[in-house]
C-alpha atoms as a PDB file:
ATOM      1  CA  UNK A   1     -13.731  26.652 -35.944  1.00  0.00           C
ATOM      2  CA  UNK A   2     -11.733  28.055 -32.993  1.00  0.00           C
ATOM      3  CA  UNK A   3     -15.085  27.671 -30.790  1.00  0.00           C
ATOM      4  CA  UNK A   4     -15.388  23.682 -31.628  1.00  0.00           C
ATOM      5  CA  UNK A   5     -11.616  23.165 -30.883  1.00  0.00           C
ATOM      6  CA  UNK A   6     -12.170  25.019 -27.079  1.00  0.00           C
ATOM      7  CA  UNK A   7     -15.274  23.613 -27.285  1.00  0.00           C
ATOM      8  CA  UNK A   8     -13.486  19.994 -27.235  1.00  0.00           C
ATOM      9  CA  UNK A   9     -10.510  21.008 -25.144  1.00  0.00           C
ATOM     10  CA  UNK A  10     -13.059  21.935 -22.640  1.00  0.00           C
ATOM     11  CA  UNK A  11     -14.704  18.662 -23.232  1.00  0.00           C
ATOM     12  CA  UNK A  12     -11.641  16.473 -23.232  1.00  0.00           C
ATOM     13  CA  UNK A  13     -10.139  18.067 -19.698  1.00  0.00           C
ATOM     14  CA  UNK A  14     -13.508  17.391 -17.851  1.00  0.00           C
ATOM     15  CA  UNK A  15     -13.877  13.712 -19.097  1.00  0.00           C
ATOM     16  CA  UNK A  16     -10.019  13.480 -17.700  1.00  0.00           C
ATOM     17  CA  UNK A  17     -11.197  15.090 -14.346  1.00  0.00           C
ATOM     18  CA  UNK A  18     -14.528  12.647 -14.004  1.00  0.00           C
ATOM     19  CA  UNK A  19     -11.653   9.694 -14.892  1.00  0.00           C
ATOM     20  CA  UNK A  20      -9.494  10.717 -12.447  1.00  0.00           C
ATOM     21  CA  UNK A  21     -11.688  11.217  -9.662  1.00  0.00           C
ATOM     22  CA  UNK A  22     -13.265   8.221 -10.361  1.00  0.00           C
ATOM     23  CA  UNK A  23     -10.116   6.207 -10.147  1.00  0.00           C
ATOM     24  CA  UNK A  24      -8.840   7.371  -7.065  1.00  0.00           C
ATOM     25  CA  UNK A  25     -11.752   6.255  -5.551  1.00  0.00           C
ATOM     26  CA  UNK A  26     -11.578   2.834  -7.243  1.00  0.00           C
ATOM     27  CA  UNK A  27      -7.907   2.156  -6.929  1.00  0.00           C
ATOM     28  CA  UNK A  28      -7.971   2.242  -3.461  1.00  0.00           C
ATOM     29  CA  UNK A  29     -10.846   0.278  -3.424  1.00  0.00           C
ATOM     30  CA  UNK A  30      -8.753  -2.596  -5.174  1.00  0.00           C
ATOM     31  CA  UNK A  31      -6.431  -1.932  -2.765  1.00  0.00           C
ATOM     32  CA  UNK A  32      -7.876  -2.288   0.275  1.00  0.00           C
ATOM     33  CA  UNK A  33     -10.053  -5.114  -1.383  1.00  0.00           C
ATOM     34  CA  UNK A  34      -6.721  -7.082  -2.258  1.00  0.00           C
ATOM     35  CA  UNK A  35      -5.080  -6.936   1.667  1.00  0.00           C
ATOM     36  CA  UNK A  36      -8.600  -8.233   2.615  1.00  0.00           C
ATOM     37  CA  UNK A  37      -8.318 -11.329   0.440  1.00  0.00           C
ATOM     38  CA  UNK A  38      -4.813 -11.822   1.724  1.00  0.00           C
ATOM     39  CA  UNK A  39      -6.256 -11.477   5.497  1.00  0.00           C
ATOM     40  CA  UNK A  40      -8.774 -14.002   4.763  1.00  0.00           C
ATOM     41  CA  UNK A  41      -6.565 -16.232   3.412  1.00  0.00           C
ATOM     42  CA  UNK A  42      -4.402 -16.141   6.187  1.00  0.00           C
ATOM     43  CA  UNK A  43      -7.685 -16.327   8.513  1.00  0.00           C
ATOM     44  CA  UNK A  44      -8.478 -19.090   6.670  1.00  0.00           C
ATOM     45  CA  UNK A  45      -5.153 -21.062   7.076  1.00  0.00           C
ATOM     46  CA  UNK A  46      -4.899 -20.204  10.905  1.00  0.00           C
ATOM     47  CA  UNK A  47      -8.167 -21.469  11.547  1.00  0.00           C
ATOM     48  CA  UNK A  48      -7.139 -25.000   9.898  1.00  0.00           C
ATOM     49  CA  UNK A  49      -3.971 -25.254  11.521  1.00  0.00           C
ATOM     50  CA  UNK A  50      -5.781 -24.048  14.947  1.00  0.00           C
ATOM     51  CA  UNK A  51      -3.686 -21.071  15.507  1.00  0.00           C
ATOM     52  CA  UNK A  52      -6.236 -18.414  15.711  1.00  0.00           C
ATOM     53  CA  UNK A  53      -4.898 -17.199  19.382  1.00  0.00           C
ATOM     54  CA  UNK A  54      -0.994 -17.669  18.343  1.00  0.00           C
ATOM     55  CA  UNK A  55       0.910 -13.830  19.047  1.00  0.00           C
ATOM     56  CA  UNK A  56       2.229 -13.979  15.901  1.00  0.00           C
ATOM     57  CA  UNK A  57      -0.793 -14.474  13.732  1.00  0.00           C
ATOM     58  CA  UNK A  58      -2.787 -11.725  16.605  1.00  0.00           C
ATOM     59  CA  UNK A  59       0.189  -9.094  15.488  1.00  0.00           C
ATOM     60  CA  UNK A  60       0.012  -9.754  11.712  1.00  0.00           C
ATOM     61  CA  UNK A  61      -3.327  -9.416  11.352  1.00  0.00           C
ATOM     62  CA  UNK A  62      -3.232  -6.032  13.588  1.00  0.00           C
ATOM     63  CA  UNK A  63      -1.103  -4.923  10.920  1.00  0.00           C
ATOM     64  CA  UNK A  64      -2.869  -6.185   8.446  1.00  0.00           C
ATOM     65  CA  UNK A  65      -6.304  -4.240   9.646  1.00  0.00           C
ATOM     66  CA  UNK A  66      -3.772  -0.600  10.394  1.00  0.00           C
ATOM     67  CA  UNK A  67      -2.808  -1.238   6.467  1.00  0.00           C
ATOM     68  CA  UNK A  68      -6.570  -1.596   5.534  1.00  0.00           C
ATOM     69  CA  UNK A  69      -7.652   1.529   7.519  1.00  0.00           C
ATOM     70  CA  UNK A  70      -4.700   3.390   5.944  1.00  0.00           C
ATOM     71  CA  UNK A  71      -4.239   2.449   2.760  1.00  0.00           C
ATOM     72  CA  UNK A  72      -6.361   5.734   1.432  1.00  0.00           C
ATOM     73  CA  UNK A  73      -3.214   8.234   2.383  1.00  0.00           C
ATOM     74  CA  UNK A  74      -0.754   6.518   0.816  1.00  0.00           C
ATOM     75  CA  UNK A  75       1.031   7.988  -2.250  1.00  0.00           C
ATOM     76  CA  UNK A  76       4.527   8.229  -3.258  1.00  0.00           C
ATOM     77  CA  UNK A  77       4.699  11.631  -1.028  1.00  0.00           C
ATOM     78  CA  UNK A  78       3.011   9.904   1.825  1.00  0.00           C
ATOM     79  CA  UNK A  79       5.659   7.266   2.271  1.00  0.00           C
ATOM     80  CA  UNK A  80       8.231   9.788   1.909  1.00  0.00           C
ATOM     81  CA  UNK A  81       7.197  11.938   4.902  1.00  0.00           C
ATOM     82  CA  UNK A  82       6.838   8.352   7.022  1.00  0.00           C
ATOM     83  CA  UNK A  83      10.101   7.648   6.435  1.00  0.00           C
ATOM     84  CA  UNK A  84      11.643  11.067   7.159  1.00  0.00           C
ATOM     85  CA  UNK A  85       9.721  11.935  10.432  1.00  0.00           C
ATOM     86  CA  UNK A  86       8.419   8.277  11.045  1.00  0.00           C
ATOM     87  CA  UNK A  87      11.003   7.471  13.353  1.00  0.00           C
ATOM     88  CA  UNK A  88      10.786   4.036  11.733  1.00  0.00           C
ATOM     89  CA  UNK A  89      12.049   1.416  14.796  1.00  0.00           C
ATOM     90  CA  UNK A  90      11.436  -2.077  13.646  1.00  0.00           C
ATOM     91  CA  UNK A  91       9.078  -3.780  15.255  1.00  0.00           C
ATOM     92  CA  UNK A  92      10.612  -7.381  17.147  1.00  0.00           C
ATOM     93  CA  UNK A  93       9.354 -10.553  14.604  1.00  0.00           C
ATOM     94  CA  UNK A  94       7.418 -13.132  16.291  1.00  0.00           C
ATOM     95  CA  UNK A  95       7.142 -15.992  15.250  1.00  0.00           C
ATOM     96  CA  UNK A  96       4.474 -18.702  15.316  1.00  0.00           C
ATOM     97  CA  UNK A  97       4.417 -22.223  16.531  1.00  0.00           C
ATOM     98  CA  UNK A  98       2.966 -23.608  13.313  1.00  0.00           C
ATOM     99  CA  UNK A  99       5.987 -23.471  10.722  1.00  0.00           C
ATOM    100  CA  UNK A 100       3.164 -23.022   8.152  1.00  0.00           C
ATOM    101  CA  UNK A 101       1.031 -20.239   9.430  1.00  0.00           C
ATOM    102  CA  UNK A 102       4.789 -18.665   9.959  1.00  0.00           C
ATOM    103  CA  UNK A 103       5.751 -19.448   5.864  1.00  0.00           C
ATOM    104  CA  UNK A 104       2.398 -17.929   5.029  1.00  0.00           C
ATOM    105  CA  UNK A 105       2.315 -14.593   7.372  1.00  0.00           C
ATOM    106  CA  UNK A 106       5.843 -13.929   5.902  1.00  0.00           C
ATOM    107  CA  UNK A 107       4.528 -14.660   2.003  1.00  0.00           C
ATOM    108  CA  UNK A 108       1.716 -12.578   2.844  1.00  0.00           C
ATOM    109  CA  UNK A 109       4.280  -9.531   4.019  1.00  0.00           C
ATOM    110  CA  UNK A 110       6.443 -10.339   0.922  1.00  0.00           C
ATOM    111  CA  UNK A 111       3.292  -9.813  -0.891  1.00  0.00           C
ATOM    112  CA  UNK A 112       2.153  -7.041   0.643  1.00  0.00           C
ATOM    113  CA  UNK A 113       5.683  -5.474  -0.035  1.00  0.00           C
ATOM    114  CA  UNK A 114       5.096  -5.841  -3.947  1.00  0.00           C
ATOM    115  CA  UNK A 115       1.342  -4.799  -4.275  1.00  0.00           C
ATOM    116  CA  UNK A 116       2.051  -1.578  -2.567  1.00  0.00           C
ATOM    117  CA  UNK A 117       4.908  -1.203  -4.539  1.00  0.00           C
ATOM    118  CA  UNK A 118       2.741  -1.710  -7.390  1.00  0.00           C
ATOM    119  CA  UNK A 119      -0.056   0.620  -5.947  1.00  0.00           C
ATOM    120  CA  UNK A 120       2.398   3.693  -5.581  1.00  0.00           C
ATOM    121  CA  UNK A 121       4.475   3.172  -9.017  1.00  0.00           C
ATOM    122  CA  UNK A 122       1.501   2.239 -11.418  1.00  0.00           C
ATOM    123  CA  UNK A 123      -1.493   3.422  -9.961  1.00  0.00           C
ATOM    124  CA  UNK A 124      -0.986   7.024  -8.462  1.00  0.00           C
ATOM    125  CA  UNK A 125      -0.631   9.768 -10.091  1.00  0.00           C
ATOM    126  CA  UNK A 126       2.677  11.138  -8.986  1.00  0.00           C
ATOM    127  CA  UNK A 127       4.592   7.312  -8.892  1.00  0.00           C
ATOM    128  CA  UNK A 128       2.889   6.917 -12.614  1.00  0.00           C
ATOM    129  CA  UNK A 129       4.963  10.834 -13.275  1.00  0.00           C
ATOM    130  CA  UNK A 130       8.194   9.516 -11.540  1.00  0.00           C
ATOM    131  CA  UNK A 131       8.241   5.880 -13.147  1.00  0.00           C
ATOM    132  CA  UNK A 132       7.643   7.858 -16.696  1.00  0.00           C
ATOM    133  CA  UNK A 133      10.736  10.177 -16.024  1.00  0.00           C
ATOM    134  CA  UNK A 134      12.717   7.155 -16.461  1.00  0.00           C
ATOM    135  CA  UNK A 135      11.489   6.869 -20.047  1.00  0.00           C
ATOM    136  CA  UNK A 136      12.235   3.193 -21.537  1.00  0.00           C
ATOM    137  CA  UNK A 137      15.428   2.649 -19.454  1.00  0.00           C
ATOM    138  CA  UNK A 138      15.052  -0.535 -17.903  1.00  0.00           C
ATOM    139  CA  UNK A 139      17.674  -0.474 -14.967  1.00  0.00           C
ATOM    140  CA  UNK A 140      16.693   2.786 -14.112  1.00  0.00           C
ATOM    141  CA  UNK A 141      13.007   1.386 -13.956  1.00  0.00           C
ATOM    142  CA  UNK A 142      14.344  -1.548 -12.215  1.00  0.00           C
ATOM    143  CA  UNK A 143      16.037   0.931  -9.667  1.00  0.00           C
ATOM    144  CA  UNK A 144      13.077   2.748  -9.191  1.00  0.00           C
ATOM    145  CA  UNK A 145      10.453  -0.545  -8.050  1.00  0.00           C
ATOM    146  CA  UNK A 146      13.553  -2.041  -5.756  1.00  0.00           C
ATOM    147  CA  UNK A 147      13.848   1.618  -3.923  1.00  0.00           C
ATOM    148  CA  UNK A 148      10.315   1.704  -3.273  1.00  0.00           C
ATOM    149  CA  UNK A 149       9.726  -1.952  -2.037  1.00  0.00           C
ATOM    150  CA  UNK A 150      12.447  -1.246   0.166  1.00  0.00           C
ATOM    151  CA  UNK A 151      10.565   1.814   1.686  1.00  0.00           C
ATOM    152  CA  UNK A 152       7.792   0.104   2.025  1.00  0.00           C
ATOM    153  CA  UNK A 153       9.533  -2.607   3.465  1.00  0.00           C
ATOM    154  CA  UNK A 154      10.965  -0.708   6.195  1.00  0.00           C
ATOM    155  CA  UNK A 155       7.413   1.099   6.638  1.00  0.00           C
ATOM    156  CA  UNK A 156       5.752  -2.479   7.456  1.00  0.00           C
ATOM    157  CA  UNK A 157       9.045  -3.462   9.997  1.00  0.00           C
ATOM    158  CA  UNK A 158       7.799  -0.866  11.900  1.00  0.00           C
ATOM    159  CA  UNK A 159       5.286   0.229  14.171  1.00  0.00           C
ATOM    160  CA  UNK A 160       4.444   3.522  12.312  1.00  0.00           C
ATOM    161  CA  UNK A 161       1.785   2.593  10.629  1.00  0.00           C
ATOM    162  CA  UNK A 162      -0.031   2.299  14.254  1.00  0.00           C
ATOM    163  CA  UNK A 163       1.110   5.442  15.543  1.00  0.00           C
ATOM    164  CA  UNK A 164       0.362   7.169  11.985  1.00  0.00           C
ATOM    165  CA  UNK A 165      -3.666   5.598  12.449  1.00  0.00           C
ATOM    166  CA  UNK A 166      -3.880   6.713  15.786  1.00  0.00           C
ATOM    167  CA  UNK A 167      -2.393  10.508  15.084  1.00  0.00           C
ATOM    168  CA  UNK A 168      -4.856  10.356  12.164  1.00  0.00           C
ATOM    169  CA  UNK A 169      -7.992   9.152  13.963  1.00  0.00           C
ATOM    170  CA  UNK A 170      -7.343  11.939  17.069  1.00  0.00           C
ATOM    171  CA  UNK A 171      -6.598  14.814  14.571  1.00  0.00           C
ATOM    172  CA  UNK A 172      -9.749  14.322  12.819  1.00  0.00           C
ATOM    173  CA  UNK A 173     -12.250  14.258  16.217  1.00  0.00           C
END
């Protein structure tokens, strides 16, 4: 009797682990797979309006394509350290000559904002362990989503995100 029980604890604690590492892989995947639909979108809309050379389109999608390449680091720790030893300067807005293709870079940052949000609360590990400590408290849930758009906020004001790929792509040559 005592062998079936460790037999299907054992059992049990490598389906979690296959689960697990599986989803890691896959969240990231719908991740990275979202901001690409958002870029093309925006792609989309500034070739229409025949802004495809306009600064301010140029920059977004530059930080656009840093998100994409460093999407797989982020968790709730990563954005943490950013923000303490980022040195987080915001990064001057431009602004476009089409007042459309300027609405729809700054909907796709407001977006942006919220789906990472979303990505480190809901579908890590340790944001799913921090939003849970909050039990069924509402405000307190609330709280925790506002704080975290707001880091992520002031993550994509600033340049780190460029200097974080570059550090990144030299430290692993």
């Amino acid at each position: 009797m005592l062998g079936n029980v460790l037999l299907f604890i054992a059992i049990a604690v490598l389906i979690f682990t296959i689960y697990y590492a599986w989803w890691t892989k896959i969240r990231v995947v719908k991740l990275r797979q979202d901001i690409f639909d958002k870029r093309d979108e925006l792609f989309d809309l500034a070739i229409t309006v025949q802004a495809s050379d306009d600064p301010a389109y140029q920059a977004a999608r530059m930080h656009l394509n840093s998100m994409l390449d460093m999407v797989k680091y982020f968790s709730v720790q990563s954005v943490e350290y950013m923000i303490k030893v980022g040195h987080l300067s915001p990064t001057p807005h431009m602004t476009s000559k089409d007042p459309k293709l300027e609405a729809a870079i700054a909907d796709t940052f407001e977006w942006l904002v919220r789906r990472i949000a979303k990505y480190l609360i809901h579908e890590t590990f340790s944001g799913f362990l921090i939003y849970r400590i909050y039990g069924s408290e509402p405000a307190l849930k609330k709280a925790v989503t506002e704080e975290t758009q707001q880091k992520v906020r002031m993550i994509l004001d600033s340049d780190v995100l460029t200097h974080w790929k570059s550090n990144t792509q030299v430290s692993a040559t």
